[in-house]
Every structure is written in structure tokens, then in C-alpha cells.
Protein backbone atom coordinates (compact mmCIF):
# COMPACT_ATOMS: atom_id res chain seq x y z
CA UNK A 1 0.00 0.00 0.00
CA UNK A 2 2.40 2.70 -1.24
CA UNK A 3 -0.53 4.37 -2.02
CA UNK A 4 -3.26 3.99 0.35
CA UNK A 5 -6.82 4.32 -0.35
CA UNK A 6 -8.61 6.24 2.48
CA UNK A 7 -12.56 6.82 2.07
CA UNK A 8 -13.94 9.01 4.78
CA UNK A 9 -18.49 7.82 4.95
CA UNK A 10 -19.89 11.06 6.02
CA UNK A 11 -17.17 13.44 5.44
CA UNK A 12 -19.24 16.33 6.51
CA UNK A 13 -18.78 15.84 9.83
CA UNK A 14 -16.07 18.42 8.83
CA UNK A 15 -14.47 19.20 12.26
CA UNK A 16 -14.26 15.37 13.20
CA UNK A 17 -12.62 14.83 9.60
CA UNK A 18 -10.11 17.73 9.87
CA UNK A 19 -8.72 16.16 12.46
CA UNK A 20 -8.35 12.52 11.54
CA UNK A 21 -6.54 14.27 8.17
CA UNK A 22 -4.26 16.24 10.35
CA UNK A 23 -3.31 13.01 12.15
CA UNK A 24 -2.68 11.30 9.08
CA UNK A 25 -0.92 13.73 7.34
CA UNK A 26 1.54 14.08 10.19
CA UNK A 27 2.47 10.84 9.55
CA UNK A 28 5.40 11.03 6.34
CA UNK A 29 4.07 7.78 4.67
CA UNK A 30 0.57 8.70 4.85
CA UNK A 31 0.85 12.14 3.42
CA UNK A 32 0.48 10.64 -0.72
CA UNK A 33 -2.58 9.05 0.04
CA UNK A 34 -5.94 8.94 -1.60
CA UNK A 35 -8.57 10.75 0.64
CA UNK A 36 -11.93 10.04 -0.93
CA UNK A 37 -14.63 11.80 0.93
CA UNK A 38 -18.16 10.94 0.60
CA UNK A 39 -21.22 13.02 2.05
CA UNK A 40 -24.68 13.19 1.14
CA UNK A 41 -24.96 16.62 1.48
CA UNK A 42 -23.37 18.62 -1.32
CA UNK A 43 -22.61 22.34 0.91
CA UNK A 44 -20.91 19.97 3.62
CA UNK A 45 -19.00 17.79 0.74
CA UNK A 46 -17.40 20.52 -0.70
CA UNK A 47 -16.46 22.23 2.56
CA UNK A 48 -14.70 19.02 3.25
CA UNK A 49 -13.06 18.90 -0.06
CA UNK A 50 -11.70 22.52 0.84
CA UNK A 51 -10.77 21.43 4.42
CA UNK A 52 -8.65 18.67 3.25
CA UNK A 53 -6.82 20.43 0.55
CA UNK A 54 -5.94 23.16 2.73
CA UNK A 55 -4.55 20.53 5.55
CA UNK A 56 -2.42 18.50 3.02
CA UNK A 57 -0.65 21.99 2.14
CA UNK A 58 -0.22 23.26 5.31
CA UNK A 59 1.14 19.40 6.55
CA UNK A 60 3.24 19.46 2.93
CA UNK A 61 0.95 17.04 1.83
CA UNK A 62 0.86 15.31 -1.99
CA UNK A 63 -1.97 13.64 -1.33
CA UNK A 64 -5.00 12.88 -3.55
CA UNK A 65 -8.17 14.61 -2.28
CA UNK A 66 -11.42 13.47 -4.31
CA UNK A 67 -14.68 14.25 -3.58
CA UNK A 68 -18.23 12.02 -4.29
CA UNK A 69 -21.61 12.14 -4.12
CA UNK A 70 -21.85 8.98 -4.51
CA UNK A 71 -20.73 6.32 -2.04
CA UNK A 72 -20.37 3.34 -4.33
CA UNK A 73 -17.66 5.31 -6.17
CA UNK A 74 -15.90 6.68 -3.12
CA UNK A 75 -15.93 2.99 -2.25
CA UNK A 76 -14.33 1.60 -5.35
CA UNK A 77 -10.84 -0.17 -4.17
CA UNK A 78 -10.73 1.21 -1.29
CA UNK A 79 -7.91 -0.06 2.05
CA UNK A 80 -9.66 1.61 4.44
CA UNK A 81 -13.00 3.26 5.09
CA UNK A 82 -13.80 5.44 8.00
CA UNK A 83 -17.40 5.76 9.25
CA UNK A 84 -18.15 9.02 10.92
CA UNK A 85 -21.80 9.14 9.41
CA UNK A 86 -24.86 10.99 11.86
CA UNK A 87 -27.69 9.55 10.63
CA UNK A 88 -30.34 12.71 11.13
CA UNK A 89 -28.03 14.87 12.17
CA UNK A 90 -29.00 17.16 15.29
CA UNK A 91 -32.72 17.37 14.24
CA UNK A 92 -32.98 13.48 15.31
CA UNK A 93 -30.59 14.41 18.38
CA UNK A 94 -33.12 16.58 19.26
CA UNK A 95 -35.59 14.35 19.46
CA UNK A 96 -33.88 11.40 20.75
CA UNK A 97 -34.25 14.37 23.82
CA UNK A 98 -37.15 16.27 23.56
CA UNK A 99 -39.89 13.29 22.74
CA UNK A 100 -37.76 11.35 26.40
CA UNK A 101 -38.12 14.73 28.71
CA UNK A 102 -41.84 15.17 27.82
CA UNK A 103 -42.17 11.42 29.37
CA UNK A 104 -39.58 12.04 32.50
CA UNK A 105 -36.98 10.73 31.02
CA UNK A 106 -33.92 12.25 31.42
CA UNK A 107 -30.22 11.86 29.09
CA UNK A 108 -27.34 13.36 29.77
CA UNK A 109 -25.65 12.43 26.18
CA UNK A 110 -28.12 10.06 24.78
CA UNK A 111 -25.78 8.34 22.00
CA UNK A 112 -24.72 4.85 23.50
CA UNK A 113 -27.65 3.25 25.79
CA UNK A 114 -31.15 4.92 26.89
CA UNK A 115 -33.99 5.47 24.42
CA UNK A 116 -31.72 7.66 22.32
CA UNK A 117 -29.12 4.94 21.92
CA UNK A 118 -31.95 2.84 20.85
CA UNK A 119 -33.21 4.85 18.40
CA UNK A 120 -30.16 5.96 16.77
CA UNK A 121 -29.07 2.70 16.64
CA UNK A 122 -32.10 2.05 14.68
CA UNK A 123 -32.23 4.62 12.45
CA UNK A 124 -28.38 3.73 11.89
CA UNK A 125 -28.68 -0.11 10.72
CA UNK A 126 -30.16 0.64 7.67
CA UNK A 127 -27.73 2.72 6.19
CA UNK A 128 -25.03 0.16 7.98
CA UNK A 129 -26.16 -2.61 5.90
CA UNK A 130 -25.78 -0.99 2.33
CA UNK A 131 -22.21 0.40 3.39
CA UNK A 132 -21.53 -2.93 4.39
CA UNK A 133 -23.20 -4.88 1.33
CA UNK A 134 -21.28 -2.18 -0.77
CA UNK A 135 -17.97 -2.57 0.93
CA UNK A 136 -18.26 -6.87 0.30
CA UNK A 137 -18.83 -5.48 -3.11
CA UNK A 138 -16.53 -2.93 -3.91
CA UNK A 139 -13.51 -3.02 -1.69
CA UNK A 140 -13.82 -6.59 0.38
CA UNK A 141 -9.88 -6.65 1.68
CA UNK A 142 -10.77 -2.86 3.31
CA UNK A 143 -10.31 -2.45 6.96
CA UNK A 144 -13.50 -0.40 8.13
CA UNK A 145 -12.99 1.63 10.77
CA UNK A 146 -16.44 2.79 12.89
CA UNK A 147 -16.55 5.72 14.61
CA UNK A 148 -19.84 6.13 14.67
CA UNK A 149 -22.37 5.52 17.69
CA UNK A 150 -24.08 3.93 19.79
CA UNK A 151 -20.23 2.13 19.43
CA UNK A 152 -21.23 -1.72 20.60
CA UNK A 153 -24.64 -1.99 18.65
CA UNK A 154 -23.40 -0.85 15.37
CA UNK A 155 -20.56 -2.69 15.44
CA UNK A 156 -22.72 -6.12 16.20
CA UNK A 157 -24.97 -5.44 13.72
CA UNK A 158 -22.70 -4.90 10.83
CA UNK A 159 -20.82 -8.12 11.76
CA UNK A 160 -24.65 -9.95 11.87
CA UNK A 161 -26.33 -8.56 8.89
CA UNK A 162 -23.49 -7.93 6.81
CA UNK A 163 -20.67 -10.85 7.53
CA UNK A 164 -18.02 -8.31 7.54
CA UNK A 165 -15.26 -9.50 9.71
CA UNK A 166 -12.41 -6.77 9.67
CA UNK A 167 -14.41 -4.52 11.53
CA UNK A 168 -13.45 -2.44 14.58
CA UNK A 169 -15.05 0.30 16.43
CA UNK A 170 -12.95 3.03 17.51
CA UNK A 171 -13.34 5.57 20.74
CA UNK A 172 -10.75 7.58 22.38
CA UNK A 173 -12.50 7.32 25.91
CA UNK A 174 -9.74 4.67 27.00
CA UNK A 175 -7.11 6.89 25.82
CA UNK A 176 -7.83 10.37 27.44
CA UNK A 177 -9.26 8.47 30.61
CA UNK A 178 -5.37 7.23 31.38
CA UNK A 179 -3.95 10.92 30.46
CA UNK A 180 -6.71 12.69 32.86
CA UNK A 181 -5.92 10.11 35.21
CA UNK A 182 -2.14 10.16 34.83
CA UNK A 183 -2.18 14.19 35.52
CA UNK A 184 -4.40 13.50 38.33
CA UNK A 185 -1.91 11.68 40.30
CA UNK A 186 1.17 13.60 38.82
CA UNK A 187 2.55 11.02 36.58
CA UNK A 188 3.72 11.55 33.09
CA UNK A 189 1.50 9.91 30.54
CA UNK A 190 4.82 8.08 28.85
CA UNK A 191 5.81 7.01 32.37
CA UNK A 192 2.19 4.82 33.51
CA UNK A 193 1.26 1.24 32.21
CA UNK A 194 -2.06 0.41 31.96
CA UNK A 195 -4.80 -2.12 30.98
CA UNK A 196 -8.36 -2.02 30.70
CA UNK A 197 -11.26 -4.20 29.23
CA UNK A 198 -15.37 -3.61 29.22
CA UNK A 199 -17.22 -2.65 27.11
CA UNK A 200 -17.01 0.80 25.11
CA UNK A 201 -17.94 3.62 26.94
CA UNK A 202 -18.25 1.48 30.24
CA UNK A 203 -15.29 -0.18 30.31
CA UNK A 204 -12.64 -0.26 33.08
CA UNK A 205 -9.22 0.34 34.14
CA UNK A 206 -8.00 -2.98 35.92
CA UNK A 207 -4.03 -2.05 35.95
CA UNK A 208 -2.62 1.24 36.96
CA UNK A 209 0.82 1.79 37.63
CA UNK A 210 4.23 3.62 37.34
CA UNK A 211 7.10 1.61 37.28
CA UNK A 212 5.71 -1.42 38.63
CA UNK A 213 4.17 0.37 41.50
CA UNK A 214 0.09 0.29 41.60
CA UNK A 215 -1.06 4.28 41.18
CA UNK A 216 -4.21 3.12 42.98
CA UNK A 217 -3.56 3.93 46.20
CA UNK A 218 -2.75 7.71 45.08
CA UNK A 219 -5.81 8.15 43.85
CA UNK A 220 -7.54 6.97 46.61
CA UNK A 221 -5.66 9.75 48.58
CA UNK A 222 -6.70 11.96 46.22
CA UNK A 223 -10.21 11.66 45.79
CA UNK A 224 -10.31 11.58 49.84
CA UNK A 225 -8.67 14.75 50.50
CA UNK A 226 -10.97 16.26 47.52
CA UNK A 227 -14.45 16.70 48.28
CA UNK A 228 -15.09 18.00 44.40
CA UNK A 229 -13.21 14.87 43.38
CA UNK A 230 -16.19 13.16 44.82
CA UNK A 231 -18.69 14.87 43.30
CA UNK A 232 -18.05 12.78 40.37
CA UNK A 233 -20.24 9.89 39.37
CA UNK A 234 -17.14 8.26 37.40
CA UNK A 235 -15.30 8.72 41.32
CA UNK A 236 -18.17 7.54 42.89
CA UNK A 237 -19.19 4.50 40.74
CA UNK A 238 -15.11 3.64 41.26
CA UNK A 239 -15.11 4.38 44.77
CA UNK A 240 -18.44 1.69 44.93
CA UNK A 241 -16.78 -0.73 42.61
CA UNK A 242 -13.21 -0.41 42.96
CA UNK A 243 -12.24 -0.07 38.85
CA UNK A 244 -11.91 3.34 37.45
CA UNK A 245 -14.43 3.38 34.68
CA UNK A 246 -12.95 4.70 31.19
CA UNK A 247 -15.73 7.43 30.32
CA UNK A 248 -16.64 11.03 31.70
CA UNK A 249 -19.44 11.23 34.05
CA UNK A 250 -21.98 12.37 31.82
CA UNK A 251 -21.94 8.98 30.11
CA UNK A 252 -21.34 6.93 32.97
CA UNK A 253 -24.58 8.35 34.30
CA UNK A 254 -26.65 7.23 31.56
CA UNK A 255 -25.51 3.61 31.76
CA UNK A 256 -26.68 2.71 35.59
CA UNK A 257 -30.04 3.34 37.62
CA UNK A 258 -28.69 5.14 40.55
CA UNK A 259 -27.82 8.94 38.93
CA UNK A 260 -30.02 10.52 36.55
CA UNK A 261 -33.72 9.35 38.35
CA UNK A 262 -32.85 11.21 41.66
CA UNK A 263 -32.70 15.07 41.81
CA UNK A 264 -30.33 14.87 44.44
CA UNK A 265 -27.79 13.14 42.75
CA UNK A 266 -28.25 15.14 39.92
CA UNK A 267 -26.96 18.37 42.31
CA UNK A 268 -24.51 16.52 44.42
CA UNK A 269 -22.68 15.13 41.24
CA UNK A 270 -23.34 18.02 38.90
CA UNK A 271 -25.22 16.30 36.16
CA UNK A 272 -26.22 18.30 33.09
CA UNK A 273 -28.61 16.85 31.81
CA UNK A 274 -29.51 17.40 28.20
CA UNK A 275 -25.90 18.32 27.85
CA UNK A 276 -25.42 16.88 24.06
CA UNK A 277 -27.48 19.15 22.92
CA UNK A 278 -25.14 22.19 23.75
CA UNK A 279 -22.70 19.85 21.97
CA UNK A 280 -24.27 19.51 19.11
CA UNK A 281 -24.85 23.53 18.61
CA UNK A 282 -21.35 24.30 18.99
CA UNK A 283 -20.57 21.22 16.21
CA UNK A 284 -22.83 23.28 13.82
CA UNK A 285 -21.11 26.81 14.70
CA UNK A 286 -17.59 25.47 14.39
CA UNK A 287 -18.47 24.18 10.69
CA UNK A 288 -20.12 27.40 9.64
CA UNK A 289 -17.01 29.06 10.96
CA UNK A 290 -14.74 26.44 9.00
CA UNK A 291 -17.02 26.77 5.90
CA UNK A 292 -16.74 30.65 6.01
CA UNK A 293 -13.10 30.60 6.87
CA UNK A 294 -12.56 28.66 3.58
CA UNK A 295 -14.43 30.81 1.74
CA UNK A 296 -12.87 33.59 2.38
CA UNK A 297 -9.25 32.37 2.26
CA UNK A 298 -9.01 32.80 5.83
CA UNK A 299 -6.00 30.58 7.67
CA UNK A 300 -7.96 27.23 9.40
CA UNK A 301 -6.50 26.23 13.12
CA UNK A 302 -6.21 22.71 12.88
CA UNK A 303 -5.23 20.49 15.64
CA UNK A 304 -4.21 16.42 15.89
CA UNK A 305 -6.91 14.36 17.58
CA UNK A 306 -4.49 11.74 18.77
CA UNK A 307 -7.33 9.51 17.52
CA UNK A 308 -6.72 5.87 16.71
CA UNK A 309 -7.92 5.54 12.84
CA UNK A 310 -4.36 7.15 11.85
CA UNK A 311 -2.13 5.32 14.29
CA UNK A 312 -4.31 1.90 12.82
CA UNK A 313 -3.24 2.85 8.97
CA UNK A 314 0.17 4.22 10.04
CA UNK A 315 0.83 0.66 11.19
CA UNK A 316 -0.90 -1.41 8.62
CA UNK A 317 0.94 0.55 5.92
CA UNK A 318 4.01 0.89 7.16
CA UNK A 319 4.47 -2.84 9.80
CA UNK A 320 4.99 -0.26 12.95
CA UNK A 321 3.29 -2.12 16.21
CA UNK A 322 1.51 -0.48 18.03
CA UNK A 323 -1.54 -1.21 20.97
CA UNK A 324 -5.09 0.36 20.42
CA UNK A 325 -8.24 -0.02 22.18
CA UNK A 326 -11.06 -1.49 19.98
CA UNK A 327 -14.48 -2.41 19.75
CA UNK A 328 -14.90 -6.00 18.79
CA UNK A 329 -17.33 -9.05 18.87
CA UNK A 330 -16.11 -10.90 22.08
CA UNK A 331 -15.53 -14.57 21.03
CA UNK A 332 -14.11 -15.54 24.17
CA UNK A 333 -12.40 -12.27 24.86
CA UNK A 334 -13.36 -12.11 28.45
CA UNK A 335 -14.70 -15.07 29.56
CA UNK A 336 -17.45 -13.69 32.05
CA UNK A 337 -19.41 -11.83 29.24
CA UNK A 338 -21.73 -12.99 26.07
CA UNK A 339 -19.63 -14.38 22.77
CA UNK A 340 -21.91 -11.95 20.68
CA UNK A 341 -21.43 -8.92 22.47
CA UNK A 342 -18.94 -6.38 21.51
CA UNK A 343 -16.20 -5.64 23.66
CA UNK A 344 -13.52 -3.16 24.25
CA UNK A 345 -10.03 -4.61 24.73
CA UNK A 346 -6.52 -3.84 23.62
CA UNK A 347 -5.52 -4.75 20.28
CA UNK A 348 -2.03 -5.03 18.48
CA UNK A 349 -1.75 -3.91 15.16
CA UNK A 350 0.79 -4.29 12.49
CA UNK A 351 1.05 -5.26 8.91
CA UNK A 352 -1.02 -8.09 9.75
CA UNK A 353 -3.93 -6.12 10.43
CA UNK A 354 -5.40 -6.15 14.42
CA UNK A 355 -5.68 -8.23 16.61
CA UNK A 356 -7.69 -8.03 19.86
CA UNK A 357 -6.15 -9.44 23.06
CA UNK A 358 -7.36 -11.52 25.50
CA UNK A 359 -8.83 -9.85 28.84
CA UNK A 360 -9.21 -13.26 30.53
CA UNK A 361 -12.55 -12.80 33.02
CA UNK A 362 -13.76 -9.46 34.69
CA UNK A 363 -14.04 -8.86 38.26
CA UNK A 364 -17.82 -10.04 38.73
CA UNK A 365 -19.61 -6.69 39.72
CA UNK A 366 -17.97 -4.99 36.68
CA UNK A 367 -19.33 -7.95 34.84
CA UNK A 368 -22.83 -7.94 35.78
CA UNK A 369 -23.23 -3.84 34.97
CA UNK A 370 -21.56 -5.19 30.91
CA UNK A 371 -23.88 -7.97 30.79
CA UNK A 372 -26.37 -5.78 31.23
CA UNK A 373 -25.35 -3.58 28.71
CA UNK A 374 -24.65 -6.03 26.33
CA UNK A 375 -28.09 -7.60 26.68
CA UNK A 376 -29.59 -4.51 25.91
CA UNK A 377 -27.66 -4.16 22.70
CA UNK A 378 -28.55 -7.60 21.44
CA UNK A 379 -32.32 -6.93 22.26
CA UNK A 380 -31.89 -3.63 19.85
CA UNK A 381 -29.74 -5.46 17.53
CA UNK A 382 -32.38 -8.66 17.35
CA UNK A 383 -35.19 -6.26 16.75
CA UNK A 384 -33.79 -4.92 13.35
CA UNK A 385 -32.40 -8.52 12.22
CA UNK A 386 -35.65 -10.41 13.08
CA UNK A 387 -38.10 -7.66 12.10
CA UNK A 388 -39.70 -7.37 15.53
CA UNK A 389 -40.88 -4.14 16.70
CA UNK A 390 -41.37 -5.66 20.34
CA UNK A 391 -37.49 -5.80 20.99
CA UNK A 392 -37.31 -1.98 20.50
CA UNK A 393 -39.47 -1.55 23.94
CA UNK A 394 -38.19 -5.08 25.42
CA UNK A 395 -34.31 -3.02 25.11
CA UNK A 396 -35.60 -0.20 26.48
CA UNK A 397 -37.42 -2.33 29.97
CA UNK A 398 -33.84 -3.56 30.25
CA UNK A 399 -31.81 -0.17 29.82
CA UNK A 400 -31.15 0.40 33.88
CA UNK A 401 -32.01 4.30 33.48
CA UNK A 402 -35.04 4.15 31.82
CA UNK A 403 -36.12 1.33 33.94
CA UNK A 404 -35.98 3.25 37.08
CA UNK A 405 -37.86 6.28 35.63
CA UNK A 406 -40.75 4.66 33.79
CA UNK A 407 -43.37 2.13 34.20
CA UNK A 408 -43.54 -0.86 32.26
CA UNK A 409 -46.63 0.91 30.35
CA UNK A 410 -44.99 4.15 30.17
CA UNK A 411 -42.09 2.92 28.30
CA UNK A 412 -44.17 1.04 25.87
CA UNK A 413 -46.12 4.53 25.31
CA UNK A 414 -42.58 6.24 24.86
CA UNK A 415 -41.30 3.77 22.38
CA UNK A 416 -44.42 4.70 20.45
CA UNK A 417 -43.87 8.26 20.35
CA UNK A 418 -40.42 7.76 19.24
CA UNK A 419 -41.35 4.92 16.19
CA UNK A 420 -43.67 7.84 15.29
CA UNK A 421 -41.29 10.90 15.82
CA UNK A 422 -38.10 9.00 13.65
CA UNK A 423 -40.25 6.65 11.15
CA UNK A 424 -39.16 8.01 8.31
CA UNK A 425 -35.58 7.20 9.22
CA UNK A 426 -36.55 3.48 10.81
CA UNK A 427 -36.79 0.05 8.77
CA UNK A 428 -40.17 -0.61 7.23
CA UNK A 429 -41.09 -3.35 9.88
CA UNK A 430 -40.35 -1.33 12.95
CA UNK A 431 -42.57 1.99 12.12
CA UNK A 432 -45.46 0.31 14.34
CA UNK A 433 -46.79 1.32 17.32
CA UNK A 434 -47.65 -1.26 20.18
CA UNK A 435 -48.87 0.50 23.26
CA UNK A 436 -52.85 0.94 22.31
């Protein structure tokens, strides 16, 4: 692969893909590429186009930048193909909280589990099984690299309904989790080792240490002596289960019954609840202000994500090693959770391609919260593969938070309102409503 071909599925997530391109051009052997962006929409395409030309001559760049309307011919040959597609964009964010709050539901991020992981899920696996077909088609020896969420369910379903097997999710939650954690305690990143396993955006860190020495213990001193260390709910959940989990506290909150459901824990942790949606504005002001800064010639500011998708092709391309966390189906990966699910774990890459470790079995009560997780997943997975609308509201009786907000009716009346509200977006056999 002197040459690599690198197609970027829903390019006009413009901020997300200046920064993969800024990772991968900072890498010599990557920077004569092919970067074939694909978006749907033609304004965001273009801006894209313009984004990436610009980044390959400020990083001295000779890559090839092509842009396509259509994904079939982005697809054509491709090595690798990066999903960062938002299916709905922040109109069906919205939703996925407004049509929740009006039924007492409350989300903090609403991508990964809850009723708006469900249903983006959902709206997702459609367009997940043409890139998939299409990829088997067009470009079966490509690598494709998922970015997009809810992480775990997309990446089980496009190993189910597609067959796909060089598939891995991708999240940098591991990664920034160990460098908050290693300034925490006053250790250089370079200096700490470090393993964790779960599953993506719950998993945990089960080794922590500098020079052979556990850095467990320092934290612990830490979070004592620091009453707003406390008012965490990632500090709290790992001063409850003893494992540091690998995500911010606005996930972690999402993923458990105990949080979100109690005003009181809302104010002594300092929840924000609807919080994405703040998110998502700011996403939609940064690319008007990268679309008008191309426009009018004006100099971009673009930064390195340190995200994994360029350290993956860096390595394939070039036989560097190198350890990543991914998003895989388990297969015996740890022992103490389902084969189906999908799993984070460390995985080594090389020329070879990657290759996920083995995490051996979790301690038990970081176990039983994954399994849980995981069997929500295949319930929301199961519905779109077997056509059966009563899995969407069976997932969302097992998703912890919703469960201890909502009646077994009321989420049955919620599901409707959201098959009604996203429809257009869901697969034919899943646009019915069950509750009346």
C-alpha cells in the first residue's frame, strides 16, 4: 500500500474529519494518500473537499483529495473506510431528547444506551447494511474503521447482517481516561502502564501503575482529600466498585439506575442533563465558521486528535506495532461476558492487520453492569435482524435508566412516540406502534 486508499463515509462531519486528516498527514508515509470523501450533502462535501486540501498543504501534503456524491464510487478499491456518518443529524438528536423529557426521562448524552441509543441505533442499521453490502462489493480486503455511535450496537450489527469481519469500532475514551488520570496523580502519561477491558464507553481500568508500582492507592488519597473529586459519578461509581471506569461522568450516568432518576444526585454530582445538545450547537457553529473561513481564504486552526484511525493505517501501511483499544465481537475475549457482544479490549496492530487481546474474566460486579449492557444491545440489535418491533421496547425495559424512571406501560407509550417521531428514518417493519 504505497498508495493507500482512504474513504472518509460522512465526510461532513467536517471538524471530526479535519482532524483525523491532520493526524494522518503528520504521519510522512501517509501524506500521498488517496482521501476520498463521501457526504450526502453537497454544501458539507465541498467544505470538506476545501478542508482537506488546505490541511495536506499546510502538513506538505501530496496527497489525492477526491470528492463524491456517490458512495459506491468513493468505495471503489478502497484499504480503508472510515465511518463518521450521523444519521439525522442534530434534528434526530433533538428528538432522541425532547420526545424522552416530555415522558420524565432524562439523558445526559443520549448516544450509546437509553432510548436515544436505541433509536439511533435504529435509524443507523439501515444505512449500515448498504455500506456494508457495498464494501463486500466494492472493496472486500478494506479495513473499516467505525466511529460512529451507539459504538457496541453498530458494530454487532454490521458483523450480523453484513458478515463483515475486519471490523473495529474506535473511541478515544480509553485513551484520554489514562492521560486525565495520569495528571491527576502527577505522573507523566509516557511514564504509567495500563490495561483495561469492558465494554465501550463502560469499560474499566484494571491495571494502573508507574514503574511497577500500583497508582491506585494515590488516587484513593486523592479523591479523599478532595471533596469535588467526589462529586463525580465516574469517582463515585469507582469508589463503589473499585475499577476506574474509562468514560466522563456524563456517560457513565446514563448507563446505571442510581444517577439521573434522583434530583439529588443530579446536584450533588453536577449532572447536566440534556448536555449533548449544547454539543451539538457548537458542532454546527464550528463548521459554519470552518465553511466561512474557507471561503474567504481565511488561515484554518487545525489540531491532531491523537485519535486511533491514523495510528491503525500508520501501522498497517508501514508494519509499525503499536496497541489500540477497539471495539470488537467478544468470542471468548473475556470469559465472564456474552460471545456476541462487543467488547472493548486492547488490540495489536501491524502489517497483519489487528488483533484483539485476551482480557481473561472481569471482576464479577464490573461484569454484571456489561452484561447488562450487552443484553440490551442484542435486544436492539435482534429487533432490526428479526423484524420485531417488540425488541425496540423489550431493550428499552432492560436499559437500567429508563427502567428506574418509567413504568412498564410508560415505556411502551414512549417507544411509540419515538417509532412515530423517527419513522421516516426506521426500517419498514419497525414503524409500528404497540402500546394501544
Amino acid at each position: 500500500m504505497t498508495h493507500p486508499k482512504i474513504v472518509f463515509i460522512g465526510a461532513g462531519s467536517v471538524v471530526f474529519t479535519q482532524g483525523l486528516l491532520a493526524d494522518l498527514f503528520a504521519f510522512p508515509e501517509l501524506r500521498n494518500a488517496h482521501i476520498a470523501l463521501h457526504d450526502i450533502d453537497a454544501e458539507r462535501l465541498a467544505t470538506a473537499e476545501a478542508a482537506a486540501r488546505y490541511i495536506a498543504r499546510e502538513r506538505g501534503a501530496d496527497a489525492r483529495v477526491t470528492a463524491h456524491a456517490d458512495r459506491r464510487e468513493s468505495l471503489a478499491g478502497a484499504d480503508f473506510v472510515i465511518n463518521i456518518v450521523q444519521v439525522g443529524m442534530g434534528e434526530s438528536t433533538r428528538t432522541d431528547f425532547d420526545v424522552p423529557a416530555r415522558h420524565g426521562v432524562r439523558q445526559t448524552i443520549g448516544d450509546t444506551l437509553g432510548i436515544g441509543g436505541v433509536f439511533r441505533a435504529l435509524r443507523t442499521f439501515p444505512f449500515l447494511k448498504r455500506l456494508g453490502e457495498d464494501i463486500a462489493e466494492l472493496c472486500p480486503d478494506a479495513w473499516l474503521l467505525n466511529y460512529t455511535n451507539p459504538m457496541a450496537m453498530n458494530v454487532q450489527y454490521l458483523t450480523e447482517a453484513t458478515g463483515l469481519t475486519k471490523v473495529v469500532g474506535l473511541c478515544h475514551s480509553v485513551y484520554w481516561t489514562m492521560r486525565d488520570l495520569a495528571e491527576l496523580v502527577g505522573v507523566p502519561y509516557e511514564e504509567i502502564t495500563y490495561r483495561a477491558a469492558g465494554v465501550n464507553h463502560q469499560a474499566w481500568v484494571l491495571r494502573f501503575e508507574h514503574r511497577g508500582a500500583d497508582l491506585y492507592p494515590r488516587l484513593d488519597e486523592l479523591i479523599a482529600s478532595d471533596e469535588q473529586l467526589r462529586r463525580r459519578v465516574r469517582v463515585d461509581m469507582y469508589r463503589r466498585l473499585g475499577y476506574y471506569p474509562t468514560e466522563t461522568s456524563e456517560h457513565s450516568s446514563e448507563y446505571v439506575p442510581w444517577y439521573l432518576h434522583h434530583d439529588s444526585e443530579i446536584e450533588r454530582l453536577r449532572l447536566p442533563v440534556g448536555a449533548y445538545l449544547g454539543i451539538v450547537d457548537e458542532n454546527v457553529a464550528e463548521y459554519h465558521r470552518t465553511r466561512d473561513a474557507l471561503a474567504a481564504g481565511d488561515p484554518l486552526t487545525v489540531e491532531g486528535t491523537m485519535e486511533y484511525a491514523p495510528q491503525i493505517i500508520h501501522s498497517m501501511v508501514t508494519g509499525t506495532p503499536r496497541t489500540v483499544y477497539g471495539n470488537v465481537p467478544n468470542r471468548g475475549l473475556i470469559d465472564n461476558l456474552p460471545a456476541h457482544g462487543v467488547v472493548e479490549v486492547p488490540c495489536l496492530v501491524d502489517a497483519a492487520g489487528i488483533r484483539p487481546t485476551r482480557a481473561g474474566a472481569l471482576p464479577p460486579q464490573l461484569a454484571a453492569l456489561n452484561r447488562t449492557y450487552l443484553s440490551m444491545n442484542d435486544l436492539v440489535v435482534r429487533a432490526a435482524l428479526d423484524d420485531e418491533p417488540r425488541h425496540i421496547r423489550h431493550a428499552a425495559m432492560t436499559d437500567p435508566a429508563t427502567a428506574a424512571t418509567l413504568t412498564v406501560e410508560q415505556i411502551w407509550r414512549l417507544c411509540d412516540d419515538m417509532v412515530r417521531a423517527h419513522a421516516d428514518l426506521l426500517q419498514p417493519s419497525l414503524r409500528v406502534t404497540l402500546a394501544d
